[in-house]
Protein backbone atom coordinates (compact mmCIF):
# COMPACT_ATOMS: atom_id res chain seq x y z
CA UNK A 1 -7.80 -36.50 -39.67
CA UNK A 2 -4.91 -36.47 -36.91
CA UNK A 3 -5.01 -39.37 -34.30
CA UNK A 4 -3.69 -36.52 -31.70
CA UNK A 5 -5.77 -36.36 -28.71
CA UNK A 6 -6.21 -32.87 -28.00
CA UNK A 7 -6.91 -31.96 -24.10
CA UNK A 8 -9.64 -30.08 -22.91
CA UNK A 9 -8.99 -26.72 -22.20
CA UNK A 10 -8.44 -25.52 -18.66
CA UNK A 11 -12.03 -25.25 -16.98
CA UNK A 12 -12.21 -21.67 -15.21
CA UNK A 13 -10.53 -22.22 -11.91
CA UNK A 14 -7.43 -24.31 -13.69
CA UNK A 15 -4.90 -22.42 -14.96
CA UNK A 16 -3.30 -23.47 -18.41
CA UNK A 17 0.01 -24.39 -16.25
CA UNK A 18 -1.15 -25.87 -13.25
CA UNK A 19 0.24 -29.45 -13.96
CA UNK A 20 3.37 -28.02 -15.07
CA UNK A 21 5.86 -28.52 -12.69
CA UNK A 22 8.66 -26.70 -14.10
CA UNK A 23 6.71 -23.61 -14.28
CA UNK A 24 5.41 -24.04 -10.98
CA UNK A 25 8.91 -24.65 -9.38
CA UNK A 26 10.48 -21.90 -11.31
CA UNK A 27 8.07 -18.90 -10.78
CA UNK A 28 8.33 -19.63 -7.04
CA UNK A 29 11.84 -19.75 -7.35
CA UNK A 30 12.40 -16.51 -8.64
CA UNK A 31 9.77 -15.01 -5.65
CA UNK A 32 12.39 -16.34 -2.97
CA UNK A 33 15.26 -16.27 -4.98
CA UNK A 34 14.03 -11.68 -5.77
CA UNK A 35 13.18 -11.92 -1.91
CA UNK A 36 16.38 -13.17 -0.46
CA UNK A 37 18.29 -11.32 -2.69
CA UNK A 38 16.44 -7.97 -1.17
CA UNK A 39 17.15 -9.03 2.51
CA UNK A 40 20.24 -10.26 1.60
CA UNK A 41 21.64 -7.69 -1.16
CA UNK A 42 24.55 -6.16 1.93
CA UNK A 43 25.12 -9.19 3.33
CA UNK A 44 28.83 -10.68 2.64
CA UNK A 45 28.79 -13.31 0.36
CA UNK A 46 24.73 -12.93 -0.21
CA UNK A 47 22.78 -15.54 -0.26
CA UNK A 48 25.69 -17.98 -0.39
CA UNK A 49 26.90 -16.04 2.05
CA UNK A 50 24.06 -16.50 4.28
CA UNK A 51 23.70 -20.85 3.35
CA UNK A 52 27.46 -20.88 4.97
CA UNK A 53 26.74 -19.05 7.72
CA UNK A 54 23.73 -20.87 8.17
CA UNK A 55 25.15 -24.33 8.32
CA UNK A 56 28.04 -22.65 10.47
CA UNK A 57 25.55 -21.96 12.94
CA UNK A 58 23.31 -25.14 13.02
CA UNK A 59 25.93 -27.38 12.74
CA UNK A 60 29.27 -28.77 14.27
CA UNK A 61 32.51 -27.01 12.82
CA UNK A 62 32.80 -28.59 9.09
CA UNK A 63 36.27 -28.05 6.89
CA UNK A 64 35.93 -25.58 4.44
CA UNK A 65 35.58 -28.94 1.62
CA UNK A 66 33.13 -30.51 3.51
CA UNK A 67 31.20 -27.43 3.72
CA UNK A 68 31.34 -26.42 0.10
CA UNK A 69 30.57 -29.96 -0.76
CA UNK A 70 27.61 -29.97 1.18
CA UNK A 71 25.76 -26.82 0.07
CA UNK A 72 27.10 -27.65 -3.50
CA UNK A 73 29.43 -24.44 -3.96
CA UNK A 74 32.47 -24.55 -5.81
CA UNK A 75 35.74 -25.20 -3.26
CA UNK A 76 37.37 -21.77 -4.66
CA UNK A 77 34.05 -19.89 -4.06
CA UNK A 78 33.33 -20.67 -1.09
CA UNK A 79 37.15 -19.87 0.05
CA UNK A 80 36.16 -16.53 -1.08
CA UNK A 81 32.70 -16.48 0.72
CA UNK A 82 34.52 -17.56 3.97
CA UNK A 83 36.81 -14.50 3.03
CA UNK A 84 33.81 -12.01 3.32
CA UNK A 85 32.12 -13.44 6.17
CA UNK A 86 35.59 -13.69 8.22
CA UNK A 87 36.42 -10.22 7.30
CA UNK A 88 33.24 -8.98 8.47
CA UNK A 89 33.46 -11.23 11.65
CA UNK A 90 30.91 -13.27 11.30
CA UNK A 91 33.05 -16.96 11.48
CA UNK A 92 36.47 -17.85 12.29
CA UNK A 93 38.93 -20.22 10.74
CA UNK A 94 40.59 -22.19 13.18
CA UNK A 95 42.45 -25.46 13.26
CA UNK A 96 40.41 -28.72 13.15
CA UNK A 97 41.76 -30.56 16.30
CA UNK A 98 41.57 -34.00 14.01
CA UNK A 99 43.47 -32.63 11.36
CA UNK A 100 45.46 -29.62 11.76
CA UNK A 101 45.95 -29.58 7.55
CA UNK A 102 41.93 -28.77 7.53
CA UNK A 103 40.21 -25.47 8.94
CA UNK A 104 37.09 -25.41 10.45
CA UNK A 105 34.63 -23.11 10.03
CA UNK A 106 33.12 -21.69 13.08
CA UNK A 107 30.44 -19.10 13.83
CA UNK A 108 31.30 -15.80 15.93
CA UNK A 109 28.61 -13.82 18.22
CA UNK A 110 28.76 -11.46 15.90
CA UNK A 111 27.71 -13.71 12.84
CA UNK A 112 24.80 -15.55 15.47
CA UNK A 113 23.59 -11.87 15.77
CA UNK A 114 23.68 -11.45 11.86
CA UNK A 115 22.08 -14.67 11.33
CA UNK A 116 19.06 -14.49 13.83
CA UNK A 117 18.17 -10.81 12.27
CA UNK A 118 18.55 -11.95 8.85
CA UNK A 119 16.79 -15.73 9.54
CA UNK A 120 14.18 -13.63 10.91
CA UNK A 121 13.62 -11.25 7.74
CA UNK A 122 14.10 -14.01 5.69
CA UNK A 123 11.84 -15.90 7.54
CA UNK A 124 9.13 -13.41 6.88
CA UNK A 125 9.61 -13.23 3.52
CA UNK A 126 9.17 -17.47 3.23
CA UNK A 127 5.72 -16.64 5.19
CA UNK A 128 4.63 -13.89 2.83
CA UNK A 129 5.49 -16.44 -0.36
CA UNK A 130 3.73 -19.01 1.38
CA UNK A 131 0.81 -17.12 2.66
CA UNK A 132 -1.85 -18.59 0.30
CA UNK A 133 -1.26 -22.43 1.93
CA UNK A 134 -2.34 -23.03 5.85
CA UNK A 135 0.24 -23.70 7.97
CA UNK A 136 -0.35 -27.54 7.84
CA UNK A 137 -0.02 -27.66 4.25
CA UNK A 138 3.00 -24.94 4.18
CA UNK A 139 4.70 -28.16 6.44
CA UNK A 140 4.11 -30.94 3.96
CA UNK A 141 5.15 -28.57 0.99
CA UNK A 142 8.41 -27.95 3.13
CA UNK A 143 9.08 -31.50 4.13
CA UNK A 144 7.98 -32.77 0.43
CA UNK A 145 10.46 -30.78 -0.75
CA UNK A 146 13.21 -31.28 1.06
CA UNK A 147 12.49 -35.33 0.29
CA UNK A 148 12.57 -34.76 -3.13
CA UNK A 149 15.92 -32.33 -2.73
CA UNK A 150 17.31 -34.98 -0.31
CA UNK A 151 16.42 -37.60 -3.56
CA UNK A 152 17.94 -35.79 -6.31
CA UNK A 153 21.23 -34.71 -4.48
CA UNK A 154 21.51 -38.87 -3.82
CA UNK A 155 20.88 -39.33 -7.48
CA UNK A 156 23.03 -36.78 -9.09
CA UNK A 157 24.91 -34.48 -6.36
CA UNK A 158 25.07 -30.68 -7.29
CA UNK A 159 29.18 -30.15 -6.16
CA UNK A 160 29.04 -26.66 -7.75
CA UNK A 161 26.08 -25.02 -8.14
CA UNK A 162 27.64 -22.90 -10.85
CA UNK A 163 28.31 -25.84 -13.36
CA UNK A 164 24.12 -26.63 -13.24
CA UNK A 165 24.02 -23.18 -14.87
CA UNK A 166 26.10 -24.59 -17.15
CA UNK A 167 24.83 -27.60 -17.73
CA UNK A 168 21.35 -26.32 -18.62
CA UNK A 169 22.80 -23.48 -21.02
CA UNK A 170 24.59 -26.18 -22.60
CA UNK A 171 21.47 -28.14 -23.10
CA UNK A 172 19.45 -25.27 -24.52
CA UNK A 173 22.66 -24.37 -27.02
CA UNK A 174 21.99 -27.84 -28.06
CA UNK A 175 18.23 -27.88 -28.58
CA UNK A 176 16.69 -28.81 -24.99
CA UNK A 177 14.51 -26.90 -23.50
């Protein structure tokens, strides 16, 4: 006789994963992450491409450091992503007035264009992921989320998104799951 308690199996309308979190998180992940890739496949810079041009557009003029620190992509990366998204003309380098040893990054007409047809798209695609929640509870899950982000980047900020690959390949080589 084991002392294991064994739980009851899923009744018909639970499925065998629904309190797993991880599973949860990471089969929605791949829907947006497949999604955005789609929209974004030509883009320059993809998806990364898109977060910088994104944060060059909603907010003030950022360094290139500040930037990559912020959206957790690796300094050298994104001075490759700025790269593609200057060639194409979507944002400008130009001198910070504070600090003429630090670029800022600035949006161009051309990249608010880009953005508001691809924000759109992508937009759609976040509606068609979220279609089975109401709008009200598409809002929490959005603003839960981003609390929890908001949490975890306090506790343990992601400066390259790269080196979490990493990390969790490292784990798994050594036994974690």
């Amino acid at each position: 006789m084991s002392d294991t308690v064994v739980p009851p199996p899923p009744g018909p309308d639970q499925h065998p994963t629904s309190d797993d979190l991880g599973w949860s998180l990471g089969v929605v992940f791949r829907a947006f992450v497949k999604a955005s890739s789609t929209i974004l496949g030509d883009f320059p810079g993809g998806p990364r491409g898109h977060q910088v041009l994104t944060a060059a557009v909603r907010g003030a003029p950022e360094s290139q450091i500040a930037l990559a620190r912020r959206l957790g992509i690796d300094k050298t990366v994104m001075t490759y992503l700025i790269d593609d998204l200057e060639r194409a003309g979507l944002v400008e380098r130009r001198p910070n007035p504070g600090d003429r040893r630090h670029k800022q990054v600035v949006v161009t007409d051309l990249g608010r264009q880009a953005w508001s047809s691809t924000s759109g798209h992508l937009e759609h695609a976040e509606e068609h992921l979220l279609g089975p929640l109401d709008p009200n509870d598409r809002a929490i899950l959005r603003s839960l989320l981003h609390r929890l982000a908001t949490q975890a980047q306090q506790l343990d900020p992601v400066t390259d998104t790269c080196q979490i690959v990493a990390d969790l390949n490292v784990g798994t080589e050594q036994g974690g799951n």
